[in-house]
Protein backbone atom coordinates (compact mmCIF):
# COMPACT_ATOMS: atom_id res chain seq x y z
CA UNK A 1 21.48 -29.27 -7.80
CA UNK A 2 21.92 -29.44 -11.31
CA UNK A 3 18.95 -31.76 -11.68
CA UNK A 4 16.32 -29.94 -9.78
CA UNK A 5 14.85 -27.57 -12.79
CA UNK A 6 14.31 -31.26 -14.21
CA UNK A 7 12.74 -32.89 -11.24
CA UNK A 8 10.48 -29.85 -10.51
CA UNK A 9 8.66 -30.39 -13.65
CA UNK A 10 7.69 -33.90 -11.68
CA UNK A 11 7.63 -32.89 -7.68
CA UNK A 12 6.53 -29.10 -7.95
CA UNK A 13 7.95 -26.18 -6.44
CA UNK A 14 7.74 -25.49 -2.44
CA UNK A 15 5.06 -22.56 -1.90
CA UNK A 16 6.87 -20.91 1.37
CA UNK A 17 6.23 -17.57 2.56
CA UNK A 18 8.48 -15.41 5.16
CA UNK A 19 7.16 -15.58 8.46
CA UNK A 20 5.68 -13.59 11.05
CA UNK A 21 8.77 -13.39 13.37
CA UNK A 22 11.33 -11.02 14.79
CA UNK A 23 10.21 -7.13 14.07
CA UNK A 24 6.98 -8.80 12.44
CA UNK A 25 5.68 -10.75 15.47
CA UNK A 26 2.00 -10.53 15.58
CA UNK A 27 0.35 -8.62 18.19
CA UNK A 28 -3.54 -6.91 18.45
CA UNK A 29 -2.31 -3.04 18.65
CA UNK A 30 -4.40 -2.05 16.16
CA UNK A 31 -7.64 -4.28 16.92
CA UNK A 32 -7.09 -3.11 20.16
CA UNK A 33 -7.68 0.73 19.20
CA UNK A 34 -10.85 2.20 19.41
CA UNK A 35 -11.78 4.00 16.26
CA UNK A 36 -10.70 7.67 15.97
CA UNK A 37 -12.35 8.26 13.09
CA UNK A 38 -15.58 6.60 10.58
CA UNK A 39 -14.60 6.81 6.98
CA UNK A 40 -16.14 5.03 4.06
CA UNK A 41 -12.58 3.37 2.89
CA UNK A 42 -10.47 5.71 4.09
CA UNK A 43 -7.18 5.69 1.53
CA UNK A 44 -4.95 8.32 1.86
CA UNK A 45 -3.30 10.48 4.67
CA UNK A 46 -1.26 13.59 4.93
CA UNK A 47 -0.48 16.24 7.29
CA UNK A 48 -1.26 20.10 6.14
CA UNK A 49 0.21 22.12 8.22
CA UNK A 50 -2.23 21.76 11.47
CA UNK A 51 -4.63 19.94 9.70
CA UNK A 52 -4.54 16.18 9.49
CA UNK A 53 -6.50 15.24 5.67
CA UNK A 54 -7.64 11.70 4.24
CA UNK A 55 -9.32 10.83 1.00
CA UNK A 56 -12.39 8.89 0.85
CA UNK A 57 -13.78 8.27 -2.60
CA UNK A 58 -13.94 11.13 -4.19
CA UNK A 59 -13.57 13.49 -1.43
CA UNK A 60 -10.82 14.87 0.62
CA UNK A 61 -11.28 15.51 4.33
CA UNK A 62 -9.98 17.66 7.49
CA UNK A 63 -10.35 15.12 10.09
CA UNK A 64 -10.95 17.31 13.50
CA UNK A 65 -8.66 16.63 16.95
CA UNK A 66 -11.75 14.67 17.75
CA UNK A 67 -12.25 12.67 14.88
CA UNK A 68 -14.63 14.50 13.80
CA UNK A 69 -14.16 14.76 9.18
CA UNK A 70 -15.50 18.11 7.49
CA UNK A 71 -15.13 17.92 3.30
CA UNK A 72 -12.51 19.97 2.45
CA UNK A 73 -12.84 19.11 -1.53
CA UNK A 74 -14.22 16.74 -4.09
CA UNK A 75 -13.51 15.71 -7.05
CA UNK A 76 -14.95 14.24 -10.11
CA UNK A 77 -13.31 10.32 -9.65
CA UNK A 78 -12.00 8.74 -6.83
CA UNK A 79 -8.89 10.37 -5.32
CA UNK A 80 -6.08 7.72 -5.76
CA UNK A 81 -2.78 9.63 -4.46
CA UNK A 82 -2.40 12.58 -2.28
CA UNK A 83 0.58 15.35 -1.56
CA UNK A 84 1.55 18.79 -0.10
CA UNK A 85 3.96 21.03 -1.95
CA UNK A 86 6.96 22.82 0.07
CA UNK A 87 4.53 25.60 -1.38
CA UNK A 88 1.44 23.82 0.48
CA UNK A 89 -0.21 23.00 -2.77
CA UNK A 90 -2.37 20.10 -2.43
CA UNK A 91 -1.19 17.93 -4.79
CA UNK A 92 -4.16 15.00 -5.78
CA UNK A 93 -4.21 12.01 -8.07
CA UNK A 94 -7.51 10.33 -9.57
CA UNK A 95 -8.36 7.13 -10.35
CA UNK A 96 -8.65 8.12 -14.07
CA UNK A 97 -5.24 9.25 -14.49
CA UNK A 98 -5.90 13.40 -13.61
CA UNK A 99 -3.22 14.83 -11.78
CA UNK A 100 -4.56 18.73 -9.95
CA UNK A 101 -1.92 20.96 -8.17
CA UNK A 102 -3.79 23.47 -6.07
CA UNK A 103 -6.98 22.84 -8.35
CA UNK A 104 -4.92 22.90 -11.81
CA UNK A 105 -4.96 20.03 -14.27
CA UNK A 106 -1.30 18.91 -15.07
CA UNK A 107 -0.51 17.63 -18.53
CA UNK A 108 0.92 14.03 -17.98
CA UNK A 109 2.66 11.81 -20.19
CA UNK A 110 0.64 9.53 -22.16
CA UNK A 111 2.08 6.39 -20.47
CA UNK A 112 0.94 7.68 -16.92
CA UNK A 113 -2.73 6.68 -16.70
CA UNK A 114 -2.42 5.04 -12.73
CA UNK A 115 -1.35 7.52 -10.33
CA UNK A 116 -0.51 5.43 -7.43
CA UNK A 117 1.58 7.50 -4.89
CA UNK A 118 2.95 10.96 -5.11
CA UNK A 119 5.93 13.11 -2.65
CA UNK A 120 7.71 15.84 -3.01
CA UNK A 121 11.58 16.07 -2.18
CA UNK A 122 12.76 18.20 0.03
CA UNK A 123 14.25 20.22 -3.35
CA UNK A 124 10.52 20.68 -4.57
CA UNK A 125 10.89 18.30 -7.15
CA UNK A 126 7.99 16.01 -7.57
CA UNK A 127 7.82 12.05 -7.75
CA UNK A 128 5.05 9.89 -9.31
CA UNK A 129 4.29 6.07 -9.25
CA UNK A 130 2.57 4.69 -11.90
CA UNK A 131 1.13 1.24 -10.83
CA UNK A 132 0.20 -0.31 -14.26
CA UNK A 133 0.55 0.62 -17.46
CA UNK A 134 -3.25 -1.55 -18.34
CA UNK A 135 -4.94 -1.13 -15.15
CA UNK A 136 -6.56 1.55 -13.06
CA UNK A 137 -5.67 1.97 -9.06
CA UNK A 138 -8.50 0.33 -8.29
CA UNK A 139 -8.04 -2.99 -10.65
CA UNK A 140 -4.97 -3.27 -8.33
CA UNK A 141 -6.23 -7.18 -8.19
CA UNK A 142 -6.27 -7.49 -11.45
CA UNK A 143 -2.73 -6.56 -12.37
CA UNK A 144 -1.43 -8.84 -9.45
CA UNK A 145 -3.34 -11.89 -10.78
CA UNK A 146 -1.73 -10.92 -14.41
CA UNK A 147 1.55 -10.91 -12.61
CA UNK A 148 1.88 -7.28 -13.79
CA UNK A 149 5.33 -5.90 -13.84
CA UNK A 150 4.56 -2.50 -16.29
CA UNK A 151 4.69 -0.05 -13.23
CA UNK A 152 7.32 2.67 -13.54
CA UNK A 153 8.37 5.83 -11.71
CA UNK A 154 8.19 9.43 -13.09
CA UNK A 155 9.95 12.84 -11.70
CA UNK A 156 8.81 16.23 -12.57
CA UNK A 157 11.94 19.06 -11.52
CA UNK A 158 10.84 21.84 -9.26
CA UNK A 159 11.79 23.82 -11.81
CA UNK A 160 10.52 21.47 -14.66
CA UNK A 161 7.01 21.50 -16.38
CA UNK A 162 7.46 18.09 -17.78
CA UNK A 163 7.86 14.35 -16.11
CA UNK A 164 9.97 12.17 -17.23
CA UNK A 165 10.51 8.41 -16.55
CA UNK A 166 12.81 7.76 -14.34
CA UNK A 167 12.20 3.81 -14.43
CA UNK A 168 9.89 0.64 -15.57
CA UNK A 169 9.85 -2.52 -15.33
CA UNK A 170 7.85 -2.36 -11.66
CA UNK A 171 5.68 -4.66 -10.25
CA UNK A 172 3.43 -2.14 -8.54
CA UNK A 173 4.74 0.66 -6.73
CA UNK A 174 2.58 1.98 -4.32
CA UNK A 175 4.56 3.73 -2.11
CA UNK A 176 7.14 6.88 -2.35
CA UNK A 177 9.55 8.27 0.17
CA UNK A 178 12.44 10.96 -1.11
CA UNK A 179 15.67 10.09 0.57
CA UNK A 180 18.05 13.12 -0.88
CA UNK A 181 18.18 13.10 -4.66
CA UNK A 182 16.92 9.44 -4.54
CA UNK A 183 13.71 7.71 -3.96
CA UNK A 184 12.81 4.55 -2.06
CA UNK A 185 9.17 3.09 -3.71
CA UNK A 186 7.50 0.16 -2.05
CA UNK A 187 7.18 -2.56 -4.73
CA UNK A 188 3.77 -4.43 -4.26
CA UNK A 189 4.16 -7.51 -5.78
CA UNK A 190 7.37 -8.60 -5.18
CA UNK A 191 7.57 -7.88 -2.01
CA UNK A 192 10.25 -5.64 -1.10
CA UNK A 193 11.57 -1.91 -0.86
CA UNK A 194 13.85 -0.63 -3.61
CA UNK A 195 15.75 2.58 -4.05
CA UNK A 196 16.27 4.69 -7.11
CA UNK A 197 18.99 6.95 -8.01
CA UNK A 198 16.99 10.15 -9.16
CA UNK A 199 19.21 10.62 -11.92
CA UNK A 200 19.66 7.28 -13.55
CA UNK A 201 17.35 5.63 -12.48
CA UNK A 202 19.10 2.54 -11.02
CA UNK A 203 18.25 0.58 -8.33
CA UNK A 204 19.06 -1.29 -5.56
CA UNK A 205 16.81 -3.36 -3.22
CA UNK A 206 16.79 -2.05 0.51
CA UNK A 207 13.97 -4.39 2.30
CA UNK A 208 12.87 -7.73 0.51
CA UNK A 209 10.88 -10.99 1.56
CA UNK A 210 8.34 -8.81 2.88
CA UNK A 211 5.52 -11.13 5.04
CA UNK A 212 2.69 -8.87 3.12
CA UNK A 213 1.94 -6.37 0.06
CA UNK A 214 3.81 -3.10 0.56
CA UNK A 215 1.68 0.20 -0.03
CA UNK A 216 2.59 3.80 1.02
CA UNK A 217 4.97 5.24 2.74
CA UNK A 218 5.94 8.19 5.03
CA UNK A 219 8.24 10.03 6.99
CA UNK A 220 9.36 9.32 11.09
CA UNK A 221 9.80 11.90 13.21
CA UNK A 222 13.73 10.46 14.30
CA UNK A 223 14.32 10.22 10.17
CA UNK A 224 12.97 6.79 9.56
CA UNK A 225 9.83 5.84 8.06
CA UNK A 226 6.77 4.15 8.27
CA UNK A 227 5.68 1.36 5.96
CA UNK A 228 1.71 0.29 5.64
CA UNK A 229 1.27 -3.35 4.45
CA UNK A 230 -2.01 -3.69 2.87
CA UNK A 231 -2.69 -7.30 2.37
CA UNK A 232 -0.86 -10.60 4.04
CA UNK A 233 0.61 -13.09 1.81
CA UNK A 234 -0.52 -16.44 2.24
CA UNK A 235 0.26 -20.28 0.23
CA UNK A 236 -2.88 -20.37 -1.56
CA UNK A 237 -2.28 -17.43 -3.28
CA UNK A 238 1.26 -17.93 -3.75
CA UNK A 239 -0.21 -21.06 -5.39
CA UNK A 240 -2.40 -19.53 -7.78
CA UNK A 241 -0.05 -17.15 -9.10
CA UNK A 242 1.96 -20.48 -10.37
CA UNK A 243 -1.11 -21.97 -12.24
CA UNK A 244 -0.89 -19.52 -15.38
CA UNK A 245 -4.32 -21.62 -16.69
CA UNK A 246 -6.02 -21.55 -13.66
CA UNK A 247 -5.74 -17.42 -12.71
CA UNK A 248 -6.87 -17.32 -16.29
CA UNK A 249 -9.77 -19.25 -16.19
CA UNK A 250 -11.14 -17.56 -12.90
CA UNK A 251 -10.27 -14.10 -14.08
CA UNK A 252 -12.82 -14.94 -17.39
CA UNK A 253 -15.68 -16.54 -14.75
CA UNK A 254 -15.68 -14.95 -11.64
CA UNK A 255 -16.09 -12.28 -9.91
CA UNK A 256 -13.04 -10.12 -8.97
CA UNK A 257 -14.34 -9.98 -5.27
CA UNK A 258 -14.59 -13.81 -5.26
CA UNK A 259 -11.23 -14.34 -6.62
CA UNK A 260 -8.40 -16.20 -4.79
CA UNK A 261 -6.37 -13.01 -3.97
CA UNK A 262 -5.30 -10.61 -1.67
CA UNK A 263 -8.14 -8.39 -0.19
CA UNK A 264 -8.77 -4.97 2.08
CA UNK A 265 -11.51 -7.20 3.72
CA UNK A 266 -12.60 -10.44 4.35
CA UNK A 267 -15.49 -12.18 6.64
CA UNK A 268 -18.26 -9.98 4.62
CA UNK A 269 -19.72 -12.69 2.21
CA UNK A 270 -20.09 -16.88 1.99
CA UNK A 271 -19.34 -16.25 -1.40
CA UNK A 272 -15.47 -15.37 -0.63
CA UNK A 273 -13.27 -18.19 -1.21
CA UNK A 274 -12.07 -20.68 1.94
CA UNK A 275 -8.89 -21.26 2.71
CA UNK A 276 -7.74 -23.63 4.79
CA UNK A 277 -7.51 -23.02 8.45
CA UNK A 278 -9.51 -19.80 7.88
CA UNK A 279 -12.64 -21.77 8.16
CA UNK A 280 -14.14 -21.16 11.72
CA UNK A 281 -13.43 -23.95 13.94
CA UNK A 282 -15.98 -24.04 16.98
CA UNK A 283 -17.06 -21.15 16.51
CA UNK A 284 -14.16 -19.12 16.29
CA UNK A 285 -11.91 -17.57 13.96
CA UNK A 286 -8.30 -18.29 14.71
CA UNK A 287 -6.56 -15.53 14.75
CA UNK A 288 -3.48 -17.47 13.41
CA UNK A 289 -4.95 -19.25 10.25
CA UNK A 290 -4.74 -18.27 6.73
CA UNK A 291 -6.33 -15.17 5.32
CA UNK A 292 -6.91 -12.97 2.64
CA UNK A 293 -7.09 -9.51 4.23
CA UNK A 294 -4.71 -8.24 7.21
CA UNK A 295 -3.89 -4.91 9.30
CA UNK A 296 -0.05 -4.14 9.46
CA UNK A 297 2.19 -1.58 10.29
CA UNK A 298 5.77 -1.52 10.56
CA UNK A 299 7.99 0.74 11.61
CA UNK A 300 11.36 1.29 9.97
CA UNK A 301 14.74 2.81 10.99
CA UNK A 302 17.07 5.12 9.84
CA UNK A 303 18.37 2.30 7.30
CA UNK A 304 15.09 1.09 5.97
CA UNK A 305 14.94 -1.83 8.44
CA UNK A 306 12.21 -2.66 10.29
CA UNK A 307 12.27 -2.08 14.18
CA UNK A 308 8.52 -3.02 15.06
CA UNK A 309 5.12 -3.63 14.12
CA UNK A 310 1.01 -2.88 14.88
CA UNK A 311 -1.10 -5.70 13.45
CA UNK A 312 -4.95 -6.55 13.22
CA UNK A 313 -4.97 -10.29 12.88
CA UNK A 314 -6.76 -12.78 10.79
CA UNK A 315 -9.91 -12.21 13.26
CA UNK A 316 -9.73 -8.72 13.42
CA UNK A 317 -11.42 -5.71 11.78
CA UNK A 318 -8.52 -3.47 10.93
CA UNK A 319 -7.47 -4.74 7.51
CA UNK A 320 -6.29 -3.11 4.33
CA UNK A 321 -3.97 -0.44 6.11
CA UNK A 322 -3.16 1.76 3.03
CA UNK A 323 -1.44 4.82 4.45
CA UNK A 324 0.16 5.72 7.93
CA UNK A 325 1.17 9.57 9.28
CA UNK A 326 2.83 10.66 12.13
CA UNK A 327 1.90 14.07 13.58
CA UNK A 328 2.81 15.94 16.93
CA UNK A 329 3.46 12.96 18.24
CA UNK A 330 1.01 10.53 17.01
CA UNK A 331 0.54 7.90 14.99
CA UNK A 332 -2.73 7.75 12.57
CA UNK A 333 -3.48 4.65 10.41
CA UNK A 334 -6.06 4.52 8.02
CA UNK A 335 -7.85 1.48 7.46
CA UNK A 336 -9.18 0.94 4.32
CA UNK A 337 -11.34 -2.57 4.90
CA UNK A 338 -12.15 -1.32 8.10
CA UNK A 339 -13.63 1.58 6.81
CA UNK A 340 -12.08 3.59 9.85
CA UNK A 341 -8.80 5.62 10.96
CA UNK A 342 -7.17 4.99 14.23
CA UNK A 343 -4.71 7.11 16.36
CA UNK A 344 -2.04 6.16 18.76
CA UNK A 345 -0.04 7.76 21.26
CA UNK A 346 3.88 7.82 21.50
CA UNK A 347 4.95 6.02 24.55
CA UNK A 348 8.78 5.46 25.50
CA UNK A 349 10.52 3.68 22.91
CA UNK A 350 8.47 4.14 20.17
CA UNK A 351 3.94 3.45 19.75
């Protein structure tokens, strides 16, 4: 209607967010795993040949067939992005903005000081998200409470020494999977999957109305791909990020862990912010109320869609699922707020 921009200023704006439904029904796959693996905040994964690796801090690990992790290398900050040449070069972002190939310091672009994800093509050449251009990996919060939007993408040839930008203007991308000569990046804060022609840079939105924040992504074994969520949306913080004054005024007094955003974990302090039904009732945590942290995996098809999902609910342990692998047959999820890795088995039809 022509007179709703009007009446909004009076009434408000609904706060909705896209259910868990269809593909995205909840379920307790992943809180019903046992843990395959301890790991302080396990971040990244990738496959090496035979050897399964994850980054922790500032560390990089082989993680044994029986869960067992040995230090493979460290590094002077926390390692941020993680990726294996057609060369096998391990390929490693820091938190400050370093980029090593096989030990090497690359010379970056001025512009590129947030390495978020990294992945070859199947050509050699080499993609790069850069999350913010004013905050670190880590400030991730941060840049979602600014309703940051200064992300871009970067592509270094095989053949090339230098990157160059293949796009801005993007609210976060955390998440890189080479389809051809193009790219599809997961785009954090709004939601959604978006591909990129590799040569101009244009774009074109694959998945959107996503029920959570999008982080990395990797390849299935049939051709699709696996998408980690890291953190559930919810109405409160849809809320917040209307109230300009408001996200200002807690940003300037409180404490970035008390904050009313998304989170890797919840449950771990009385200091954290209560949201509605997320307030024990009797005794127990439902496992459908509102919350700030969340475990989810989904699985996509051949067309980007998605086919299924693994959850850890509001009441569960498994939250902050930042990366996702498949290997001989197996699916391993790292869990970032629950400071473990887990590992399932393929079954008929899929995990």
């Amino acid at each position: 209607m022509i007179l709703d921009p009007v009446l909004d200023l009076f009434r408000g704006e609904a706060v909705t967010i896209p259910p868990l439904d269809g593909a995205f029904r909840p379920n307790t796959r992943l809180d019903d795993l046992p843990a395959f693996a301890e790991l302080t905040e396990v971040d990244n994964l990738l496959v090496d040949g035979e050897r399964l690796l994850a980054s922790s801090g500032n560390a990089v690990f082989a993680v044994s067939a029986n869960g067992e992790p040995i230090v493979v290398e460290t590094f002077p900050a926390t390692v941020s992005a993680l990726a294996l040449s057609p060369a096998a070069e391990l390929t490693v972002g820091l938190e400050t903005g370093k980029l090593l190939i096989a030990g090497n310091d690359v010379a970056l672009p001025d512009a590129i000081r947030c390495i978020t994800a990294l992945a070859y093509a199947e050509n050699g050449s080499l993609w790069l998200a850069n999350g913010s251009a004013r905050h670190s990996p880590s400030q991730w919060a941060a840049d979602l409470m600014e309703k940051g939007s200064s992300g871009s993408l970067w592509k270094r040839d095989a053949n090339g020494l230098a990157f160059r930008k293949v796009a801005g203007d993007i609210a976060f991308p955390y998440g890189l999977h080479p389809i051809g000569g193009d790219v599809l990046v997961s785009e954090s804060w709004r939601h959604q999957l978006v591909r990129f022609d590799g040569s101009s840079g244009n774009r074109s939105t694959v998945l959107a109305h996503l029920p959570g924040y999008p982080s990395r992504l990797s390849p299935a074994a049939d051709g699709g791909a696996w998408l980690a969520l890291f953190a559930p949306r919810n109405r409160l913080i849809e809320f917040v990020l209307q109230e300009k004054r408001y996200r200002e005024d807690m940003i300037g007094q409180v404490p970035p862990a008390y904050w009313i955003a998304p989170a890797l974990a919840s449950k771990r302090s009385f200091l954290e912010p209560l949201q509605c039904g997320g307030i024990r009732t009797m005794g127990i945590h439902k496992p459908w109320s509102p919350s700030r942290s969340y475990g989810l995996v989904a699985r996509l098809d051949k067309n980007m869609q998605p086919l299924f999902s693994l959850h850890s609910r509001a009441n569960g342990t498994r939250h902050g699922i930042c990366s996702v692998v498949e290997k001989d047959g197996r699916l391993f999820v790292a869990s970032k707020g629950g400071d473990c890795m887990l590992a399932l088995d393929a079954i008929a039809g899929g995990f």
